[in-house]
Every structure is written in structure tokens, then in C-alpha cells.
Protein backbone atom coordinates (compact mmCIF):
# COMPACT_ATOMS: atom_id res chain seq x y z
CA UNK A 1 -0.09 123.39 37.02
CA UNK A 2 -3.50 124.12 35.96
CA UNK A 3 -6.59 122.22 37.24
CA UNK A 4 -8.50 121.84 34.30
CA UNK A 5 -8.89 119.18 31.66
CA UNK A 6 -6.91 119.91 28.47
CA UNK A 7 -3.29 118.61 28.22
CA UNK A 8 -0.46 120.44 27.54
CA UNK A 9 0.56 120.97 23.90
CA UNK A 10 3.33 118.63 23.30
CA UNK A 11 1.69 115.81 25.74
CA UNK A 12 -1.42 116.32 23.55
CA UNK A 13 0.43 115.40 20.45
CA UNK A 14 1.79 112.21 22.29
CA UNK A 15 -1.31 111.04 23.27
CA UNK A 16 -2.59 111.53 19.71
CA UNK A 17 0.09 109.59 17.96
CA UNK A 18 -0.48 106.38 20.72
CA UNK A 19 -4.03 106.43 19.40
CA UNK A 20 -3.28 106.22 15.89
CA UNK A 21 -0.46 103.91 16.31
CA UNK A 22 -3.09 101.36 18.42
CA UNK A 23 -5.82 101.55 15.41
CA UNK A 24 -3.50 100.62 12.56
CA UNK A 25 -2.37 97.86 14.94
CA UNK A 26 -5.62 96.49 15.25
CA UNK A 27 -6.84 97.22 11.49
CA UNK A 28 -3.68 95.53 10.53
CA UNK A 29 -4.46 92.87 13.10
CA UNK A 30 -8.05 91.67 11.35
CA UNK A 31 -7.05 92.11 8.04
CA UNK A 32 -4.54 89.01 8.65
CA UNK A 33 -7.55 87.16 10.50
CA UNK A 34 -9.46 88.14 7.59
CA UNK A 35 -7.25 86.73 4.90
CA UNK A 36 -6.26 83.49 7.19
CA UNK A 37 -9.83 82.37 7.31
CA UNK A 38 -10.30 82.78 3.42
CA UNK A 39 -11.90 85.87 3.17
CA UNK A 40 -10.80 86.80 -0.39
CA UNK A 41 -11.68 83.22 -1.77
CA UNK A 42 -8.86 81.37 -1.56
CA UNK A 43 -6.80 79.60 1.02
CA UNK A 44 -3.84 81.25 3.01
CA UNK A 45 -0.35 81.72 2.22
CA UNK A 46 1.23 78.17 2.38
CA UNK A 47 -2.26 76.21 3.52
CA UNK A 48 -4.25 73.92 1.20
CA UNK A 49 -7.87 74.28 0.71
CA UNK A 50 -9.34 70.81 2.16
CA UNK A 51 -10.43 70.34 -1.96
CA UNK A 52 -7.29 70.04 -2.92
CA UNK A 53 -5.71 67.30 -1.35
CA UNK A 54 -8.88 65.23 -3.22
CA UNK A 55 -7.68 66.79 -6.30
CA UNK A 56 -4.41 65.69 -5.95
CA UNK A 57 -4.72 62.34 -5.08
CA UNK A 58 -7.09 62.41 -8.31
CA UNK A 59 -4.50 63.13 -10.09
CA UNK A 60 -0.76 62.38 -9.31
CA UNK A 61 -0.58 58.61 -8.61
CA UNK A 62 2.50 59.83 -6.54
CA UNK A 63 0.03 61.64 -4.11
CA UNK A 64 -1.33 60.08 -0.77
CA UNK A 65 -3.97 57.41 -1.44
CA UNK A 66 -3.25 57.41 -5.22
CA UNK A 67 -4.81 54.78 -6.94
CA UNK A 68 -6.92 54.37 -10.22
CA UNK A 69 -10.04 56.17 -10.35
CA UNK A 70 -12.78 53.85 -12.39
CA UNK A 71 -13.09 55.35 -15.85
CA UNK A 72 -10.23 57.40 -16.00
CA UNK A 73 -6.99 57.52 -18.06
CA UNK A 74 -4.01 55.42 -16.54
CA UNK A 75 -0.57 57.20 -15.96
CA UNK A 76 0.32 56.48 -19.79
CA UNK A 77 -2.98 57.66 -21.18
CA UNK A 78 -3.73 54.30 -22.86
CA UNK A 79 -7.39 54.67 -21.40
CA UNK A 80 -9.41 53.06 -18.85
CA UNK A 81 -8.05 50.44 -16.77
CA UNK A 82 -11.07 48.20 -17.04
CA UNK A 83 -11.36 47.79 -20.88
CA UNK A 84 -10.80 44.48 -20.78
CA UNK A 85 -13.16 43.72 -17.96
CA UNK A 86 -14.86 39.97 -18.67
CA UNK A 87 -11.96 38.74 -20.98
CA UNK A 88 -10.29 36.01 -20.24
CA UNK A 89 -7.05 35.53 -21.47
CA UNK A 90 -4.55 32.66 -21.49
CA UNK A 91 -0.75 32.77 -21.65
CA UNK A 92 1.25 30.30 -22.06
CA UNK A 93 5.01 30.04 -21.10
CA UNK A 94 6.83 27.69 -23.32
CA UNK A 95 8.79 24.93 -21.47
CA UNK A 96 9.24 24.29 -17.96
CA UNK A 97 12.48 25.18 -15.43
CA UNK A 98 12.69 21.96 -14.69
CA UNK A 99 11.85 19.99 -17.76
CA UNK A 100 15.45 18.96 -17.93
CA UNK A 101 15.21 16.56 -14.73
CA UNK A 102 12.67 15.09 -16.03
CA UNK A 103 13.49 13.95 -19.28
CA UNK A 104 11.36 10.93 -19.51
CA UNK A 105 7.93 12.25 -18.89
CA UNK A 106 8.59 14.66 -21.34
CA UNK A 107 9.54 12.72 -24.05
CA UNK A 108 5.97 10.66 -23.79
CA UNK A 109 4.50 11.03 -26.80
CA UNK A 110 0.71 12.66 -27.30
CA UNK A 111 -1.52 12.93 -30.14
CA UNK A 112 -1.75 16.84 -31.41
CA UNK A 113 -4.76 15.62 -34.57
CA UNK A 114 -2.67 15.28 -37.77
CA UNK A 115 0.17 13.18 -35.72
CA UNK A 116 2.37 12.28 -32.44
CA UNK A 117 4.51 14.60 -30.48
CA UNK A 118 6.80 14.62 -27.44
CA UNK A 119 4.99 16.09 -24.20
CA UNK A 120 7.41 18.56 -24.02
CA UNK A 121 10.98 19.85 -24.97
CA UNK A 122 13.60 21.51 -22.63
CA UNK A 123 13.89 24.29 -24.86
CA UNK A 124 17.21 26.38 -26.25
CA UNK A 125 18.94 28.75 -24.36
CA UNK A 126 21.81 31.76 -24.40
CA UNK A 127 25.60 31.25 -25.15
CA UNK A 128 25.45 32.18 -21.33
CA UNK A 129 22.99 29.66 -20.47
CA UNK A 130 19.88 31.93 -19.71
CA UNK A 131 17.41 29.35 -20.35
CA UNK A 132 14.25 30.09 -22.82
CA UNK A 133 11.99 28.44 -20.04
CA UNK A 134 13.12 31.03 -17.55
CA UNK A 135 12.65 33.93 -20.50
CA UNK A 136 9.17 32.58 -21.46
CA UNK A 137 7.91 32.47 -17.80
CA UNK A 138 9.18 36.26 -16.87
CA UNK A 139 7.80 37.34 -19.52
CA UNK A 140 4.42 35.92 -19.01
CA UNK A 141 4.40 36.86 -15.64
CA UNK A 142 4.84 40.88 -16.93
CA UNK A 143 2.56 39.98 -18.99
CA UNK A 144 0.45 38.84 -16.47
CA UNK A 145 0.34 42.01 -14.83
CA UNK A 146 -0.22 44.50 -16.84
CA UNK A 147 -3.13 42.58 -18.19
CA UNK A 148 -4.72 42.81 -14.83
CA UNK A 149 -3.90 46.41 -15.20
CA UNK A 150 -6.45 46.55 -17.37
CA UNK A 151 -9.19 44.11 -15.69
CA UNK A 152 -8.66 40.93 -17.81
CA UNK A 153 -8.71 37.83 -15.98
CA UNK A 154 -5.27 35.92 -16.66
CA UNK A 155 -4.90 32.11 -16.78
CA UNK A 156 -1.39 30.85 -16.62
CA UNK A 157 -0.30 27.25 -18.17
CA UNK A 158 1.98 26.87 -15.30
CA UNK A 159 3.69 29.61 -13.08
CA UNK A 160 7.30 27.20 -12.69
CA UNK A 161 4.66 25.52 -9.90
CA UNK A 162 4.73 22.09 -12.16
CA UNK A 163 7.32 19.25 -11.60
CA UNK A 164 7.12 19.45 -15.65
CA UNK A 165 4.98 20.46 -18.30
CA UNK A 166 2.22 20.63 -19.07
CA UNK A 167 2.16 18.59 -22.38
CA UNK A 168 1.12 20.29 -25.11
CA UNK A 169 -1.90 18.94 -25.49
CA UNK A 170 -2.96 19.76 -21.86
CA UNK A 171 -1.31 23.79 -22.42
CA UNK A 172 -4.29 23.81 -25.39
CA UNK A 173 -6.93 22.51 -23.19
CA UNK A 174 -5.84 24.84 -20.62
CA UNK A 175 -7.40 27.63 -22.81
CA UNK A 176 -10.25 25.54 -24.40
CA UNK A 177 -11.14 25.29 -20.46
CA UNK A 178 -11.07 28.66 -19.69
CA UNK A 179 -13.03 29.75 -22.65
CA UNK A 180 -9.88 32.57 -23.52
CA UNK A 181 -10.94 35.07 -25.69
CA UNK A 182 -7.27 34.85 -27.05
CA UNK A 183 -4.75 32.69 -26.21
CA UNK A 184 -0.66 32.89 -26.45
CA UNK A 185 2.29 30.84 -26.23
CA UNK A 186 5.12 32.65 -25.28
CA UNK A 187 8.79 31.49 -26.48
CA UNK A 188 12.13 32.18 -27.63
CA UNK A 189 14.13 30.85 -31.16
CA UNK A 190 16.79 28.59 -30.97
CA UNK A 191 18.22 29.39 -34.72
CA UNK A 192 21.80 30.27 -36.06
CA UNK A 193 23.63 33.35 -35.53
CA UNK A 194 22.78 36.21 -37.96
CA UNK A 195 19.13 34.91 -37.71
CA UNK A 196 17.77 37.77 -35.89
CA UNK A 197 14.13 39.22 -35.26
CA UNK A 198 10.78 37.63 -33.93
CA UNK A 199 7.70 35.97 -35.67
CA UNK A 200 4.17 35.36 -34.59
CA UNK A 201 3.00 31.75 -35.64
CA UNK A 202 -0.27 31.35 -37.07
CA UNK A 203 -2.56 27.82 -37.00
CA UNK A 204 -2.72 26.12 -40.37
CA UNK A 205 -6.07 24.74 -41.11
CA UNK A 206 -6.24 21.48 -39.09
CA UNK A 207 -9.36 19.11 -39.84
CA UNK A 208 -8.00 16.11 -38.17
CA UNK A 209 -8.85 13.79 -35.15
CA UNK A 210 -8.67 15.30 -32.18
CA UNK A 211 -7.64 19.05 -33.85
CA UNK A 212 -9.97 21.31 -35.68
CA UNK A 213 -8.75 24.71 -36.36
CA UNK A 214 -11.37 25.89 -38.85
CA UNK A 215 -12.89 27.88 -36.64
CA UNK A 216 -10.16 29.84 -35.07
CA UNK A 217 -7.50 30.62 -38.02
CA UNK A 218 -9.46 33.92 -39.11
CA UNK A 219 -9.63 35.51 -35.46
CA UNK A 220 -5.92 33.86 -34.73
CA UNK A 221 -4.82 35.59 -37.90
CA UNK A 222 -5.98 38.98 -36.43
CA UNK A 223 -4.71 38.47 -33.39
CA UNK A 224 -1.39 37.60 -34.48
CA UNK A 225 -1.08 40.34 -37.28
CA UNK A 226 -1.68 43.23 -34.13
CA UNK A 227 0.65 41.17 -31.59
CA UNK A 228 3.22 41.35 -34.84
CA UNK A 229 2.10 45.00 -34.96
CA UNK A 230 2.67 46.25 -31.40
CA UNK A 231 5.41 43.96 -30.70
CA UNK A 232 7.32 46.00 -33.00
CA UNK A 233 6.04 48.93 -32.01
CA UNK A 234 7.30 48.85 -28.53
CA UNK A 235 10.03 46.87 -28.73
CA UNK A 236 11.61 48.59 -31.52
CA UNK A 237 12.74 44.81 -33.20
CA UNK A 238 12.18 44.34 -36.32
CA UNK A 239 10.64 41.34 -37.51
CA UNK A 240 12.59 37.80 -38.54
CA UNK A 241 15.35 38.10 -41.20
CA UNK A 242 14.79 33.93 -41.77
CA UNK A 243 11.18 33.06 -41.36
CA UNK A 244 8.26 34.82 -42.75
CA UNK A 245 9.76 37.03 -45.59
CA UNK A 246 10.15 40.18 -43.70
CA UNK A 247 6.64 39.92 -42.24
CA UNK A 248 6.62 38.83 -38.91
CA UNK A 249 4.44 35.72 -39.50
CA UNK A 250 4.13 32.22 -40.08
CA UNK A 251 1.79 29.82 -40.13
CA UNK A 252 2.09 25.83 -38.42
CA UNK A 253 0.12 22.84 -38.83
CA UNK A 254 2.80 20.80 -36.16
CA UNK A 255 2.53 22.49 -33.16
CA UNK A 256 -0.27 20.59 -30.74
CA UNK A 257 -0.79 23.85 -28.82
CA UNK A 258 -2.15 25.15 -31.47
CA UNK A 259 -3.61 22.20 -33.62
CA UNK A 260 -5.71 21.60 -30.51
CA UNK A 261 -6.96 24.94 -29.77
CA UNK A 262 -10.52 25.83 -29.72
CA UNK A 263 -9.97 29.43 -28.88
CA UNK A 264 -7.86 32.29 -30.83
CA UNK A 265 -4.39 31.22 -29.97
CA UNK A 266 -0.77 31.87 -31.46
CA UNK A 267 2.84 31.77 -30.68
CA UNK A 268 5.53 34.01 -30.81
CA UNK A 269 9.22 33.60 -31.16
CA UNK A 270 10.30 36.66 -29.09
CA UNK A 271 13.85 37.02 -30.70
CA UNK A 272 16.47 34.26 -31.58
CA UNK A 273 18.56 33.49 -28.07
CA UNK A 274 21.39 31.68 -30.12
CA UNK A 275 22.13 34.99 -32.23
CA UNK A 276 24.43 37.40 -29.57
CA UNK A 277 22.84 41.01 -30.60
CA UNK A 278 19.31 39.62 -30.38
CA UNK A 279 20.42 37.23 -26.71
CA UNK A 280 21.62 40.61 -25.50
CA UNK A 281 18.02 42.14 -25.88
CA UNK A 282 16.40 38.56 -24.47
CA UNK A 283 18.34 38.49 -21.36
CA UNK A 284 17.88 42.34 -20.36
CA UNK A 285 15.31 43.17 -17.70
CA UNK A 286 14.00 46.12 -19.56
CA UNK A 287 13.81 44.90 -22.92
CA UNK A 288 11.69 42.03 -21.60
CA UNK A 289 9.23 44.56 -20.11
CA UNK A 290 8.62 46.21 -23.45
CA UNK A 291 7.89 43.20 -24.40
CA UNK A 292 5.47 42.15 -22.19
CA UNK A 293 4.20 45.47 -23.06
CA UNK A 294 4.19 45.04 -27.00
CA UNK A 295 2.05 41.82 -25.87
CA UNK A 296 -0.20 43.45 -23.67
CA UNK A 297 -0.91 46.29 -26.78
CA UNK A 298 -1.49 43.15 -29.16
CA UNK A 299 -3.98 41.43 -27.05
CA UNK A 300 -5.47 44.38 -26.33
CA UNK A 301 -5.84 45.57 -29.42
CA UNK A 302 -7.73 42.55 -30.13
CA UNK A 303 -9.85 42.59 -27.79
CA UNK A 304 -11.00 45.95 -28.16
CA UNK A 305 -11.76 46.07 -31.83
């Protein structure tokens, strides 16, 4: 064996091979670190950049802390959710749940202007006995809802938290008290079978004692023409075979609710609960939220324009 310094040939070409082998380890080595810490301009395989869990809460309500962002579109892309900020509007459930036990009060009589009315009535009701007080009042309180939704303030003539009632005289000065920028009573028809379809009832011009409707028939006729509008619309019914010739309105001068209002008020007859095809839409869950829906559009719509 020789004392010098040089290695043999084929212990040479080891050695040489261990060194290359150790640099592309460590080349290989930083180039991961590299690309881990974002060196290209993105984030690493499989890790978010801290941006984008803000964009994605931003943007899927589904995300963590969802929640409307002021200004922006909601998750149907009907616009911003305040648009009705600083409107005030009334709805009215027609009857009561428990008008029926209390059959006397409700029968007082009250003065609606142009003559004398019971209080209240008990209402009709399905073959099946799904009451029209119990269909008014979910649907108001859907109603209710997606109102808020969109930043109105919502006043409810009773929320089945009355013994009875309110009279009708009292459900108008509910919204003449709140100062509603529109007002609506909610119901469901009690007609014949084959009578299918809903109408929007419209204030006659009432100039007498305690009612004055002068002022509020033009703005109650636009209100009720979109509600008529929308209401269709969403609900896909079509508008009453026996009342209003195919349009989807009438007009009153008999109703105190209305006689008495001093605000943009009207009623709608949401379908005919004594017909079986149109009961069958009344007393399913879904149906009823497309129509709180069509009535959210309508008021809306009135509102906004």
C-alpha cells in the first residue's frame, strides 16, 4: 500500500458518486423548503393561503362564519339585504286559533265608517279541518322573515299570542299606529268547489265616519296590482276563476280593515281552502313558502319603486 494521498481507482469513483448523490439530496432538499414557504407565489400543495379562507366565507354562505356581507347580493341574487331598511311593514293574519272559544267577544259588533260589523269571524277551513287561522298565521310568520331578510321592520296583528282577535277595527289601527308603509291582511277563501285561484282586494273609496280611504286607494291599488303580480309569479297559481274576471283583483267597501286604514293596505285571498286541488296547495309546507315569498316580492316591489 502506498503512502501517499491519491485513492485507488475504483475507490476514487466511489467516493465521487457519494458526493454527487449528497448534493442532489440537498438541492432537492431546499427546493421543497422553497416551494413550501411560497416561493413561486402561491401556496403549497394542499395548504390555503391565509386570504382565502376570507374569501370564502365572503362568498359561500356554507363556509365558516358565513353571513351577509352589507351591500352585497343575497344567496338568490335578489340584491342587497337592507333595501328595505326604515320601512315598516304590517301584516296581518286573518282570524285567530282560538276565535272559536270565544264566540261571544267576537261577535260584538264595531263600527268600520259606512256601517257595523262583527269583531271577528272564526274563519273557513279544509275538508280536513286545517283551519284558515292557522294558514293565515304561518304564512305571516314566513312572511315575517324573509322581510327581515331584507331589513324591514315587521309589525304583526297578533302572533296566536291573543285570547281572540283583534277586531277589525283594532287590526287597522294596528298599522295606522305603526305608520306601515304598506299594510296586508293575509287570508284564505271559503268558496265552492271548482272556485279555484287567489285575488288581492282593493279599498273602495270610503268617505264615511270614522273611514276615509281617499287617500290610500291609488298607492293600495299599486301595491295590490305587484302583490297580484309576484304572487303569481312564484307561486305558479293563477289568479281567481270567480272573482275579479281573470284579473286577480277586487275592490271592497265592507271590510273594516280596510275601510279604516290610513296607510296602503290590502287583502289577499291566498287560494280557495273549500276547493280540493287548490286545499292541497294551502295545506303544503312548501307551497306556503312560495307564498310568503310571492308576498315578500310584492311588498317589495312596492317599496322599492
Amino acid at each position: 500500500m502506498s503512502n501517499g494521498s491519491s485513492l485507488p481507482p475504483r475507490r476514487r469513483l466511489r467516493g465521487t458518486l457519494l458526493v454527487v448523490l449528497a448534493a442532489v439530496v440537498v438541492a432537492g432538499l431546499g427546493w421543497l423548503a422553497w416551494r413550501s414557504s411560497g416561493g413561486d407565489g402561491g401556496p403549497g400543495a394542499g395548504q390555503p393561503s391565509p386570504g382565502d379562507g376570507a374569501r370564502h366565507d365572503a362568498g359561500d354562505p356554507t363556509g365558516p362564519g358565513a353571513g351577509h356581507t352589507p351591500g352585497a347580493k343575497d344567496s338568490t341574487g335578489h340584491g342587497p339585504r337592507d333595501r328595505l331598511k326604515g320601512k315598516v311593514v304590517v301584516l296581518d293574519p286573518g282570524h285567530n286559533p282560538h276565535n272559536a272559544a270565544h264566540g261571544r267577544e267576537i261577535a260584538r259588533q264595531v263600527d268600520i265608517g259606512n256601517a257595523h260589523k262583527e269583531c271577528d269571524t272564526t274563519g273557513t277551513a279544509t275538508d280536513d279541518g286545517y283551519a284558515e287561522a292557522s294558514f293565515t298565521l304561518d304564512v305571516a310568520r314566513r312572511a315575517r322573515t324573509l322581510l327581515r331578510a331584507e331589513g324591514a321592520k315587521v309589525v304583526l296583528t297578533q302572533d296566536g299570542d291573543r285570547p281572540y282577535g283583534p277586531c277589525v277595527d283594532q287590526r287597522a289601527g294596528i298599522g295606522n299606529r305603526a305608520h306601515a308603509d304598506a299594510a296586508l291582511s293575509i287570508h284564505a277563501d271559503g268558496s265552492g268547489t271548482g272556485n279555484r285561484g287567489f285575488h288581492v282586494i282593493l279599498p273602495a273609496r270610503v268617505t264615511d265616519g270614522p273611514a276615509d280611504t281617499a287617500a290610500i286607494t291609488g298607492p293600495s291599488r299599486r301595491l295590490g296590482e305587484g302583490l297580484a303580480e309576484r304572487f303569481r309569479a312564484v307561486t305558479g297559481s293563477s289568479a281567481s276563476n270567480y272573482i275579479g274576471g281573470g284579473t286577480g283583483l277586487d275592490k271592497r267597501a265592507d271590510l273594516g280593515g280596510l275601510n279604516l286604514s290610513t296607510v296602503p293596505k290590502v287583502f289577499i285571498e291566498c287560494g280557495n281552502m273549500r276547493d280540493p286541488k287548490d286545499a292541497a296547495q294551502l295545506t303544503d309546507a312548501g307551497w306556503r313558502q312560495k307564498a310568503a315569498r310571492g308576498i315578500t316580492e310584492g311588498i317589495t316591489d312596492f317599496l322599492t319603486h
